[in-house]
C-alpha atoms as a PDB file:
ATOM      1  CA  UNK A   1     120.140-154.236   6.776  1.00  0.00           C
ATOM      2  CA  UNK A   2     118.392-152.103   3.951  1.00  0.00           C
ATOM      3  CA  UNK A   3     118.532-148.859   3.187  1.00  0.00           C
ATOM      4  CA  UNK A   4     116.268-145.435   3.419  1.00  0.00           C
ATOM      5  CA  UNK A   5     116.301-144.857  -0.271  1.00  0.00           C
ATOM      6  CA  UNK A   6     115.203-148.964  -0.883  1.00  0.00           C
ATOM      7  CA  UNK A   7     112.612-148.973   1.736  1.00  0.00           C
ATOM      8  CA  UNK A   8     111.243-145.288  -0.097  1.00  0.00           C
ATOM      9  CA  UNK A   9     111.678-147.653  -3.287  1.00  0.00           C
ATOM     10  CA  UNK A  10     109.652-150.256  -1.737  1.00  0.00           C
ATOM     11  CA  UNK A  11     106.946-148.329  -0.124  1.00  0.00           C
ATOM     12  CA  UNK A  12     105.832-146.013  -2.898  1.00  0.00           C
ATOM     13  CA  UNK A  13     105.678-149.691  -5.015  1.00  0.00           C
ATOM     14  CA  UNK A  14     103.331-151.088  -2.367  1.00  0.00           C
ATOM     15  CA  UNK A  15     100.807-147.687  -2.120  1.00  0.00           C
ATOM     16  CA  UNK A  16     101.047-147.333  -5.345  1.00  0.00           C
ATOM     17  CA  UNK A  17      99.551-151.157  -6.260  1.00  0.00           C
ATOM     18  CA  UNK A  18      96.801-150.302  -3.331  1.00  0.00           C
ATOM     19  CA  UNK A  19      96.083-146.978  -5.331  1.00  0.00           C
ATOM     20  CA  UNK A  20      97.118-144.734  -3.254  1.00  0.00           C
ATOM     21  CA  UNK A  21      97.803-141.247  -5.199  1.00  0.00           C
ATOM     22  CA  UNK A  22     100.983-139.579  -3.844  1.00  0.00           C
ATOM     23  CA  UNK A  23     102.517-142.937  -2.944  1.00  0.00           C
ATOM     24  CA  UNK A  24     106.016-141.738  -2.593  1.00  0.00           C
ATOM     25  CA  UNK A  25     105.183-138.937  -0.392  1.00  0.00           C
ATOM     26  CA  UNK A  26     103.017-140.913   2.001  1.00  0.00           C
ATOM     27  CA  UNK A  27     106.017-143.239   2.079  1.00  0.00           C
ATOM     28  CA  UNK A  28     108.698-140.895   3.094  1.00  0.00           C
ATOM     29  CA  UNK A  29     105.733-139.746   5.933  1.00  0.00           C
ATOM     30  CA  UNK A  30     105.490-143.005   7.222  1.00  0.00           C
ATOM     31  CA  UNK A  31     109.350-143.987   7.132  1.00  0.00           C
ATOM     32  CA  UNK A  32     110.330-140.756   8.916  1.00  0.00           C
ATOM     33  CA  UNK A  33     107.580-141.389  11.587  1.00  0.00           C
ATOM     34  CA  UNK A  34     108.282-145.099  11.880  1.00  0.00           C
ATOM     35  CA  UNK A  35     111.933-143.883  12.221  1.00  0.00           C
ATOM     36  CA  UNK A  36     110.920-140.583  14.356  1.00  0.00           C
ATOM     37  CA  UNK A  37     112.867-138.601  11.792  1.00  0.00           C
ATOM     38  CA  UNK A  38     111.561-136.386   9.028  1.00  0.00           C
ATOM     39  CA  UNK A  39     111.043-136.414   5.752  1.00  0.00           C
ATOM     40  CA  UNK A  40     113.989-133.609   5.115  1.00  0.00           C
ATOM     41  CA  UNK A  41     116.403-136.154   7.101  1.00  0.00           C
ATOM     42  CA  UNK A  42     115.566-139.230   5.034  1.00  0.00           C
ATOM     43  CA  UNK A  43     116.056-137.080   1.530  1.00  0.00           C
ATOM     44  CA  UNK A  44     119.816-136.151   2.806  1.00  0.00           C
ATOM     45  CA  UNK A  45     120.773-139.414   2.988  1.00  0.00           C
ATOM     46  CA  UNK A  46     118.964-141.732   1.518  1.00  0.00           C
ATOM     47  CA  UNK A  47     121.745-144.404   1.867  1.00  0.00           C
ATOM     48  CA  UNK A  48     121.284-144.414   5.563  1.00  0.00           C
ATOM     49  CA  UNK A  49     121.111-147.643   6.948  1.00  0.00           C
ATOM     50  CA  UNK A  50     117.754-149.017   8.607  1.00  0.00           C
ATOM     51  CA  UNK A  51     117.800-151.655  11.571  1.00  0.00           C
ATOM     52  CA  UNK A  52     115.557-154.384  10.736  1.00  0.00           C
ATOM     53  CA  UNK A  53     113.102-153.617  13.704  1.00  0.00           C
ATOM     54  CA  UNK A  54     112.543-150.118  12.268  1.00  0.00           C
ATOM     55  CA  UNK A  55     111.974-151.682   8.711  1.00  0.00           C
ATOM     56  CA  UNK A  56     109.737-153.738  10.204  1.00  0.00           C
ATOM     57  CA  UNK A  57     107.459-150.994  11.473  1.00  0.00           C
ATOM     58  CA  UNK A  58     107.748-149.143   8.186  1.00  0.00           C
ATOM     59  CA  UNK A  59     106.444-152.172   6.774  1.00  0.00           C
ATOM     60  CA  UNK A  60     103.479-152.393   9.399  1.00  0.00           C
ATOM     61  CA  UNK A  61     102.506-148.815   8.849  1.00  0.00           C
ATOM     62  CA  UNK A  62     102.028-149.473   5.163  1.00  0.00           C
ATOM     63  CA  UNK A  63      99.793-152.288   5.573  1.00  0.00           C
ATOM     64  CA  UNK A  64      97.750-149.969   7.271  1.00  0.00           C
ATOM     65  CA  UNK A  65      97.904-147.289   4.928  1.00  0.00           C
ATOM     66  CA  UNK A  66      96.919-149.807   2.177  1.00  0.00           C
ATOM     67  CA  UNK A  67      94.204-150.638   3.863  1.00  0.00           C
ATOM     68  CA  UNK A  68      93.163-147.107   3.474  1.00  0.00           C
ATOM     69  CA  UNK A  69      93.543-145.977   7.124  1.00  0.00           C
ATOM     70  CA  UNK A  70      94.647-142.269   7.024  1.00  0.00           C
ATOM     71  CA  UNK A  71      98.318-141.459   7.315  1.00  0.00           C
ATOM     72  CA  UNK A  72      96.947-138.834  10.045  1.00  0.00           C
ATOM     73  CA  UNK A  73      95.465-141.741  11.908  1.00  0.00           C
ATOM     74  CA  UNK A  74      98.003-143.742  11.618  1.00  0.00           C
ATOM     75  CA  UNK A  75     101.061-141.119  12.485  1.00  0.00           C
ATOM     76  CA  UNK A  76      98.737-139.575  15.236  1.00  0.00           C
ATOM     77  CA  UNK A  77      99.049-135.967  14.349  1.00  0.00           C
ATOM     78  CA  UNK A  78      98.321-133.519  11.395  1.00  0.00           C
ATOM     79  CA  UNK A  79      99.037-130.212  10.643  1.00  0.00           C
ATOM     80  CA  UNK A  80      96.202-127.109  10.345  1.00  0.00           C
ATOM     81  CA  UNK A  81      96.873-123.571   9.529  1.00  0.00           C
ATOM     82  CA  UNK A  82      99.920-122.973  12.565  1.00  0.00           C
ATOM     83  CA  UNK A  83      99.439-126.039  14.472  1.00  0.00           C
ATOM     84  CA  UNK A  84     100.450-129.470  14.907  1.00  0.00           C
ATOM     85  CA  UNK A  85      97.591-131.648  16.279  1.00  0.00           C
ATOM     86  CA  UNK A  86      96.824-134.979  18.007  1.00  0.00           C
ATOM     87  CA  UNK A  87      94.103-136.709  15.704  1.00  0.00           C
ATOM     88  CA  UNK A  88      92.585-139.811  16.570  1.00  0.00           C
ATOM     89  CA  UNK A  89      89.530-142.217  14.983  1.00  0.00           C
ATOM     90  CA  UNK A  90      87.086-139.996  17.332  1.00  0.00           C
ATOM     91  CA  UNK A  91      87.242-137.134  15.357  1.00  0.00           C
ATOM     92  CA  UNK A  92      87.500-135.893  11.448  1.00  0.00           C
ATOM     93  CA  UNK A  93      90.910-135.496  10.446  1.00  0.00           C
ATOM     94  CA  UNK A  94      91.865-131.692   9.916  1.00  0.00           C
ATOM     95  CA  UNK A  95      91.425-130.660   6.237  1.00  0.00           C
ATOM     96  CA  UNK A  96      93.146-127.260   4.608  1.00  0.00           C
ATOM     97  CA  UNK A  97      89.241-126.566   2.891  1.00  0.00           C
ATOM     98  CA  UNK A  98      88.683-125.841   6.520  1.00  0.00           C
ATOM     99  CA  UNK A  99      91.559-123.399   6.504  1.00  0.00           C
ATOM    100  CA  UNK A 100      89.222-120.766   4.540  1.00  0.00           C
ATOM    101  CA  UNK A 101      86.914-120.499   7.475  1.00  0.00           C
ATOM    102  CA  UNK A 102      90.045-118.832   9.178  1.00  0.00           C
ATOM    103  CA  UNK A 103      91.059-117.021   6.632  1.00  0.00           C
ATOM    104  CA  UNK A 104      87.223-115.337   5.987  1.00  0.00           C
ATOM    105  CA  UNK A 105      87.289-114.843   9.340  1.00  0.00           C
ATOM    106  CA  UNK A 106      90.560-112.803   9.405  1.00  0.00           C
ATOM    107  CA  UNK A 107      89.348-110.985   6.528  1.00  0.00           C
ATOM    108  CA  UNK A 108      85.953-109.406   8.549  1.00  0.00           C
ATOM    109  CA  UNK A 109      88.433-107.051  10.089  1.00  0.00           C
ATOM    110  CA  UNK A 110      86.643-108.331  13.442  1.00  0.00           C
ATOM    111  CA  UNK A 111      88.821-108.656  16.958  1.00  0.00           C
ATOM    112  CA  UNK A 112      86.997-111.145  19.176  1.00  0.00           C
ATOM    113  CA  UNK A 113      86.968-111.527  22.886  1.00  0.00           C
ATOM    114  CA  UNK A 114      84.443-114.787  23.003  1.00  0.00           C
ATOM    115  CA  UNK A 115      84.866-117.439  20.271  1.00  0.00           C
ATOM    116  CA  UNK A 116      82.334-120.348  20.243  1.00  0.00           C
ATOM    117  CA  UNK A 117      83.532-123.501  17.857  1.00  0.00           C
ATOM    118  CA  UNK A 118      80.209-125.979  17.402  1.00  0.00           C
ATOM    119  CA  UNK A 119      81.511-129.578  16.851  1.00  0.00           C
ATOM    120  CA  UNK A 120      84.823-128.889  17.670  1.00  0.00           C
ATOM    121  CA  UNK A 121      86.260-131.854  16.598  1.00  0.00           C
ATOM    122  CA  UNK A 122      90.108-132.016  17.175  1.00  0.00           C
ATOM    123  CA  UNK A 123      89.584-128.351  17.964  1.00  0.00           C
ATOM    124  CA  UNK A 124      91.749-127.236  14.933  1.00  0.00           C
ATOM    125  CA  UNK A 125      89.413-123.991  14.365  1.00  0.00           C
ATOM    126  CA  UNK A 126      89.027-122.552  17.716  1.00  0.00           C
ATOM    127  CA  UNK A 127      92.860-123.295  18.355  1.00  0.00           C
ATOM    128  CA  UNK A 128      93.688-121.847  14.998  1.00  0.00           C
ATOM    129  CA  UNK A 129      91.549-118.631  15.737  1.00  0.00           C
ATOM    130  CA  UNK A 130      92.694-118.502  19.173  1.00  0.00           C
ATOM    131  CA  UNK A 131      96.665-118.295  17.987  1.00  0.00           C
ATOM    132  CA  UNK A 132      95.452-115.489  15.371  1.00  0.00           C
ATOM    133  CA  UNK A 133      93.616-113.389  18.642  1.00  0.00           C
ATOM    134  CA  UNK A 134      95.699-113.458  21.399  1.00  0.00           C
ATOM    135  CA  UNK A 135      93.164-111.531  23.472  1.00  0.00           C
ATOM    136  CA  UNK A 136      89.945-113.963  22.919  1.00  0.00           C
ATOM    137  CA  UNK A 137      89.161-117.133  24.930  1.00  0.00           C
ATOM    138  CA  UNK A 138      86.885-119.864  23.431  1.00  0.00           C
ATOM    139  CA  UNK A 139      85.037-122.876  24.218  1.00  0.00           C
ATOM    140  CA  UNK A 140      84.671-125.840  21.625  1.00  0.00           C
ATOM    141  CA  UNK A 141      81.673-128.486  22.242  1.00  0.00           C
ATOM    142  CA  UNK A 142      81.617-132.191  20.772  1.00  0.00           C
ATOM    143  CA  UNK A 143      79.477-134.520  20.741  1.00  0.00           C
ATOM    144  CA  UNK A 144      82.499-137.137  21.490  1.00  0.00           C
ATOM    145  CA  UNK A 145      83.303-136.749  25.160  1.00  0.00           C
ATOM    146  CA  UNK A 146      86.222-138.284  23.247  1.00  0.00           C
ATOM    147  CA  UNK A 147      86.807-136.120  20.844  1.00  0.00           C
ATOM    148  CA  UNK A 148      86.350-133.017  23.034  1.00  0.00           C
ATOM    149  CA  UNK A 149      88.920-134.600  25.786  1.00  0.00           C
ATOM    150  CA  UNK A 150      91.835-134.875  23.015  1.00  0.00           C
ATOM    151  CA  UNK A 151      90.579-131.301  21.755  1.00  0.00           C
ATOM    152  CA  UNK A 152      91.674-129.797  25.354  1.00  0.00           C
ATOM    153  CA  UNK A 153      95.026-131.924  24.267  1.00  0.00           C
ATOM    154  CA  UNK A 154      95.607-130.321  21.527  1.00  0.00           C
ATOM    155  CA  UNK A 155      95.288-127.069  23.911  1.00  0.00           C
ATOM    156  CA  UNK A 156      97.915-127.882  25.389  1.00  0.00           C
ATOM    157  CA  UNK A 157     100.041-129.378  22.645  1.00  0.00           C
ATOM    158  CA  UNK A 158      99.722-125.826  21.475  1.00  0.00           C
ATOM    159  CA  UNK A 159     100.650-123.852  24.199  1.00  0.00           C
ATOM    160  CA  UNK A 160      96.737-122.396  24.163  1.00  0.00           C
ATOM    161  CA  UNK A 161      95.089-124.542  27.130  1.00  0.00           C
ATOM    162  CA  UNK A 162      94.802-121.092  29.370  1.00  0.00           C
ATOM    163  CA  UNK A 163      92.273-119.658  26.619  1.00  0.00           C
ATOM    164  CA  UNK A 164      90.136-122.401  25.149  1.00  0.00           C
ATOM    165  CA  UNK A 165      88.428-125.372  26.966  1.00  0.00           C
ATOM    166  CA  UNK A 166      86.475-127.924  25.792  1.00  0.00           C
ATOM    167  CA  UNK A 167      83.208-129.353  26.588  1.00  0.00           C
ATOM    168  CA  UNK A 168      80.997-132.381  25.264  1.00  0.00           C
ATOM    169  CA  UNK A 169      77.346-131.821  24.293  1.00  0.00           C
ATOM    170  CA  UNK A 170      74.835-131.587  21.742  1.00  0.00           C
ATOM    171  CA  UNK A 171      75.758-128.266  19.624  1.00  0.00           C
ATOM    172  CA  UNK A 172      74.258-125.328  22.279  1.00  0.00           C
ATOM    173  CA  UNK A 173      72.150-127.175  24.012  1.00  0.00           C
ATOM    174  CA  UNK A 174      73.970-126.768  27.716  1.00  0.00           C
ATOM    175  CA  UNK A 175      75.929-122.936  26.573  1.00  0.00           C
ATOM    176  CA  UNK A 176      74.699-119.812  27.607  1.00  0.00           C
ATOM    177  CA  UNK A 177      75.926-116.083  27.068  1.00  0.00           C
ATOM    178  CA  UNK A 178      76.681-114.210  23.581  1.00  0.00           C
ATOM    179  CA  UNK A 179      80.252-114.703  21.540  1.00  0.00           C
ATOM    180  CA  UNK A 180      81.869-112.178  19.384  1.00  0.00           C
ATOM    181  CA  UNK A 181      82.303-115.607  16.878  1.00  0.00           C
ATOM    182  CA  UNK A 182      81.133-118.539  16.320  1.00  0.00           C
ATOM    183  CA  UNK A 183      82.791-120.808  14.445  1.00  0.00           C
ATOM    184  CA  UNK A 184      81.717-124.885  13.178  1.00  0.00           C
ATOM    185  CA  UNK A 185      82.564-127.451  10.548  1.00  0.00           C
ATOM    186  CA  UNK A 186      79.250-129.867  11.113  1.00  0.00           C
ATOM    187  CA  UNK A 187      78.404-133.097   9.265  1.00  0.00           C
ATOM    188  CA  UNK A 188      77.244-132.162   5.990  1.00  0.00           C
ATOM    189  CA  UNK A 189      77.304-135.322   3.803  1.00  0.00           C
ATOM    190  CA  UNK A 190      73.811-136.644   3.094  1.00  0.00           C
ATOM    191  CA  UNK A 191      73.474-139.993   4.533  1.00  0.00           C
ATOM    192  CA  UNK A 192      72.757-141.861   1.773  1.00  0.00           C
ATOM    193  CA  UNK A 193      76.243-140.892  -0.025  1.00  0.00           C
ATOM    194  CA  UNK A 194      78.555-141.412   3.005  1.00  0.00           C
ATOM    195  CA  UNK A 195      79.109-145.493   1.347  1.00  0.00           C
ATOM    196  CA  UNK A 196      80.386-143.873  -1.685  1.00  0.00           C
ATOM    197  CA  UNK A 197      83.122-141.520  -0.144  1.00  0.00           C
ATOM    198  CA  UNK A 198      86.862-142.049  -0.226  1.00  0.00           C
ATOM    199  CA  UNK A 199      87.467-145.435   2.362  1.00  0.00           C
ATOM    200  CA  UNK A 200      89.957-143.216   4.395  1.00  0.00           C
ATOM    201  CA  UNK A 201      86.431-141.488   5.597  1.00  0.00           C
ATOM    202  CA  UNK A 202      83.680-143.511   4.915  1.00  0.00           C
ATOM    203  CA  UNK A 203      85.397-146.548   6.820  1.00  0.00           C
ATOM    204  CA  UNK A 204      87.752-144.508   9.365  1.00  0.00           C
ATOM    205  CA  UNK A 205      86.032-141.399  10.561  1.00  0.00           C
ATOM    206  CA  UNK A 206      83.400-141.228  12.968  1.00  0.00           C
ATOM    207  CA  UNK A 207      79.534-141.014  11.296  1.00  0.00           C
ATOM    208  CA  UNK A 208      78.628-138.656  13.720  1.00  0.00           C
ATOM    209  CA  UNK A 209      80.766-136.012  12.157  1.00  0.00           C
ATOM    210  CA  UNK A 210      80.074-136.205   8.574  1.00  0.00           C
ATOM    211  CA  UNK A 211      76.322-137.541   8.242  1.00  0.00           C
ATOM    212  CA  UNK A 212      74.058-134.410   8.009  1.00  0.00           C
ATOM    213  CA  UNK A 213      70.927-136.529   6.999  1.00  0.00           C
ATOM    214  CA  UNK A 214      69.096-136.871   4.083  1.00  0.00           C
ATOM    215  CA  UNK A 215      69.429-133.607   2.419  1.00  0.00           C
ATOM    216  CA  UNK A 216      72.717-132.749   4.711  1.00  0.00           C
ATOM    217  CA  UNK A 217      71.497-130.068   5.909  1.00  0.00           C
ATOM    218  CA  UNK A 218      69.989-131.338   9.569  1.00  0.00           C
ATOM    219  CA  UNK A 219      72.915-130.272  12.064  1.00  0.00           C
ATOM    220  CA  UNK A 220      72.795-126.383  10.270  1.00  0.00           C
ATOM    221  CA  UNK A 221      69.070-126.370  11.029  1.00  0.00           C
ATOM    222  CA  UNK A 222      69.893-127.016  14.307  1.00  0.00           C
ATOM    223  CA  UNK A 223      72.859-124.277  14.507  1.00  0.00           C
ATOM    224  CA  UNK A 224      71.515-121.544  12.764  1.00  0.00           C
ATOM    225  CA  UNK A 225      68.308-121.962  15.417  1.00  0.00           C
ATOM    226  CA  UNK A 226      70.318-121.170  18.018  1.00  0.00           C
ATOM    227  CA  UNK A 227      72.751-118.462  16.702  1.00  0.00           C
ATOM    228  CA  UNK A 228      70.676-115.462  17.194  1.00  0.00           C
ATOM    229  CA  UNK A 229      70.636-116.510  20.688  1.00  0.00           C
ATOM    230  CA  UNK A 230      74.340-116.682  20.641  1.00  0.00           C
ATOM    231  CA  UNK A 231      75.632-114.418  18.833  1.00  0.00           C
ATOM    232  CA  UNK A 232      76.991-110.758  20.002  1.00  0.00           C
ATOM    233  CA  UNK A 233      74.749-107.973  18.262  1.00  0.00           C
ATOM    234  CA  UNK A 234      78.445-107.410  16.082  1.00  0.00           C
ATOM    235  CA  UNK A 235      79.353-110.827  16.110  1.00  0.00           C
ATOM    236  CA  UNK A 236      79.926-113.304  13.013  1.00  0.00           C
ATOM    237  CA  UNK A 237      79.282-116.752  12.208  1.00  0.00           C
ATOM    238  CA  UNK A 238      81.337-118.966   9.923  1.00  0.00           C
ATOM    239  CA  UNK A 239      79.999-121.940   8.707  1.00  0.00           C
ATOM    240  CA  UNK A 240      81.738-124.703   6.739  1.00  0.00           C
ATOM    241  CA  UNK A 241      79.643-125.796   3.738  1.00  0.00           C
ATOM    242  CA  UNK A 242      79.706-128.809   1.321  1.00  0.00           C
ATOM    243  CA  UNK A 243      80.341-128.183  -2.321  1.00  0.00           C
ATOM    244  CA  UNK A 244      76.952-126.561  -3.578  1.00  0.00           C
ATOM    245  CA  UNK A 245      75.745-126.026  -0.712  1.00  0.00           C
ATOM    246  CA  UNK A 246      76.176-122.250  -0.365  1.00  0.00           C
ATOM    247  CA  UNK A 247      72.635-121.212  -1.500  1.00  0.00           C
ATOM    248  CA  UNK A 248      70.389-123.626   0.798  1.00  0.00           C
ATOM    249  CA  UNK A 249      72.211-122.657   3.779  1.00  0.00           C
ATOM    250  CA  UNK A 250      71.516-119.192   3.145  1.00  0.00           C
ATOM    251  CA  UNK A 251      68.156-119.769   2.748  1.00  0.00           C
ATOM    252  CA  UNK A 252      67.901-121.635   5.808  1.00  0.00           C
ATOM    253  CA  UNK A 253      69.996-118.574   7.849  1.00  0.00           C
ATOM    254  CA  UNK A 254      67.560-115.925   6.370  1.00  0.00           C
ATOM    255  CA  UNK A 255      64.545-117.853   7.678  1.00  0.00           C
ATOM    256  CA  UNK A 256      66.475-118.325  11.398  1.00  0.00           C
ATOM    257  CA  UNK A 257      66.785-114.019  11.152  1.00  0.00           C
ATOM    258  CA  UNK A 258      70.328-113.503  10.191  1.00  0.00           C
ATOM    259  CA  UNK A 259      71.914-111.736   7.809  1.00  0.00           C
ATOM    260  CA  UNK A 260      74.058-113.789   4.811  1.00  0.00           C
ATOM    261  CA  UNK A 261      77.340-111.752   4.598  1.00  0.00           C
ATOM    262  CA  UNK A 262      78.721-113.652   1.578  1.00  0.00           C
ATOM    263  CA  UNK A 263      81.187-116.719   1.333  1.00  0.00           C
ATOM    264  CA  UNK A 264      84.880-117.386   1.178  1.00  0.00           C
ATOM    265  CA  UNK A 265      86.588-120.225  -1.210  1.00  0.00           C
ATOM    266  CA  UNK A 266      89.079-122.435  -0.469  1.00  0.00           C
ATOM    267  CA  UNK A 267      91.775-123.386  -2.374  1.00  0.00           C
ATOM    268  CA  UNK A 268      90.412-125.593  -4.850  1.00  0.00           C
ATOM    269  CA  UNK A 269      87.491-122.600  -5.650  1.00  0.00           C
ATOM    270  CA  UNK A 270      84.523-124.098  -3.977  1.00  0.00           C
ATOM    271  CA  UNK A 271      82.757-121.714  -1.409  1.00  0.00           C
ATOM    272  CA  UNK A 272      83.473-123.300   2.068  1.00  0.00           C
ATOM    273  CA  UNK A 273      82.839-120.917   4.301  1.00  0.00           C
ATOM    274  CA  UNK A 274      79.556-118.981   5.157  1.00  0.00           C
ATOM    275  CA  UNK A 275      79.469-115.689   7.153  1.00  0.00           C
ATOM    276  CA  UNK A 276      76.953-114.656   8.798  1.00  0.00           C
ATOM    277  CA  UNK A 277      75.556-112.222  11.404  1.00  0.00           C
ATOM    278  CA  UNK A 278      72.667-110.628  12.946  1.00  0.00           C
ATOM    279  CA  UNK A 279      70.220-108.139  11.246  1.00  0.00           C
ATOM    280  CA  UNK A 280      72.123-105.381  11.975  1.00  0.00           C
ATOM    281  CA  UNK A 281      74.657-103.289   9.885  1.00  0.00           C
ATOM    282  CA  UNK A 282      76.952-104.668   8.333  1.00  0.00           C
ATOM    283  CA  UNK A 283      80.882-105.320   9.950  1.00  0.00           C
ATOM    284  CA  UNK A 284      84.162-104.966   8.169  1.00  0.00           C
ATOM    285  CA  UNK A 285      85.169-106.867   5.439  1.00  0.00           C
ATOM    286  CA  UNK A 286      84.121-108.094   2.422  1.00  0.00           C
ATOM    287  CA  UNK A 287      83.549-111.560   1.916  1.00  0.00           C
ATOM    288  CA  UNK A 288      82.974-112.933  -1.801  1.00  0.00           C
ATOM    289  CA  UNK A 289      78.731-113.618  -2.883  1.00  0.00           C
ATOM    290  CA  UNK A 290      77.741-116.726  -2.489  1.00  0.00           C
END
């Protein structure tokens, strides 16, 4: 038998040589998943001994990995703002950038009954909004029936299947009635750069959900169309943007009839997130300029 610390040893040698950055880390992930531990567990005793069938699923797993499949894919959850969610090839695997469209959100000073989340995805931002507003309900669409069917899992994974369900179609198309929020995260690559991304996306995550066209800006023609239509007259809109993307959008939202509130960084200090709402006073808060 081997060893926790030698297989560690072992697989941040092999994602390292496949140029993975953060090899070590990605190899205590996939160890403590292959041995449904955690990481925590396998740094306490890294002498440990490892039967040979678990070693050999370690071993599986980083083939995988080096083949650039996403450890998200390949452990079958990931983590987003409070929850833990199922993620599968059907959808985009939850990012923290996304993380600042909750945070601008909880920073309107807004209380929402109705939330609305347009290409829903795994569901991460209507589940992560619904946990912060225990008095809304919300409805996610996808594209995916797919994608919108492991969305309602992640519901219930999270203890939050009694306030959001999930429904496949194309953006607003089939939805009716006005919502206090709306929230979305659409495909906002241009097409023609989608071959040059990162393998983990351009070769595992679905096209659908990351090509926004030529310019990248077709699916937020198509939203910001319908959001007057949609929105509450004090409701909000929070986009996700692309890096540099901040000014056409707002162009594009002034010429649909809404108002530009500002924009909201995330971590790394690239505006992701757009507010918007009606014309109309403004509501609390004050988000960044774009």
């Amino acid at each position: 038998m081997t060893t926790v610390g030698a297989l560690l040893c072992q697989g941040g040698r092999a994602l390292r040589e496949a140029g993975i950055a953060d090899s070590r880390r990605e190899a205590r992930l996939l160890l403590a998943h292959a041995l449904d531990s955690s990481t925590e567990a396998l740094l306490r005793d890294p002498g440990a001994e490892v039967a040979p069938e678990a070693a050999g699923r370690f071993r599986s797993l980083l083939t995988r990995r080096a083949g650039r499949e996403p450890v998200a894919q390949i452990t079958g959850h990931a983590g987003f703002w409070t929850l833990d969610l199922e993620v599968g090839p059907q959808t985009l695997v939850p990012r923290a950038d996304s993380e600042a469209l909750i945070e601008a959100l909880l920073g309107t000073g807004i209380v929402p009954r109705r939330i609305l989340d347009l290409g829903t995805g795994t569901g991460c931002l209507l589940l992560a909004a619904l946990a912060e507003f225990p008095g809304a309900h919300g409805v996610g669409i996808d594209l995916i029936p797919d994608a919108a069917a492991l969305a309602s899992r992640n519901a219930a994974r999270n203890g939050l299947e009694d306030r959001g369900s999930f429904l496949a179609g194309r953006w607003a198309e089939a939805i009716s009635g006005r919502f206090d929020v709306i929230l979305s995260n659409p495909p906002y690559i241009e097409s023609g750069a989608i071959a040059g991304l990162m393998p983990e996306v351009s070769r595992h995550e679905p096209a659908s959900a990351l090509d926004g066209g030529p310019d990248g800006l077709d699916a937020y023609r198509t939203i910001l169309s319908q959001l007057p239509r949609l929105l509450t007259p004090a409701g909000i809109a929070v986009l996700e943007l692309g890096e540099g993307q901040g000014p056409a959008v707002s162009a594009l939202a002034e010429s649909a009839g809404l108002r530009v509130l500002g924009g909201h960084e995330d971590l790394g200090g690239i505006t992701r997130a757009l507010l918007l709402a009606l014309q109309q006073k403004p509501v609390g808060g004050s988000p960044d300029p774009v």
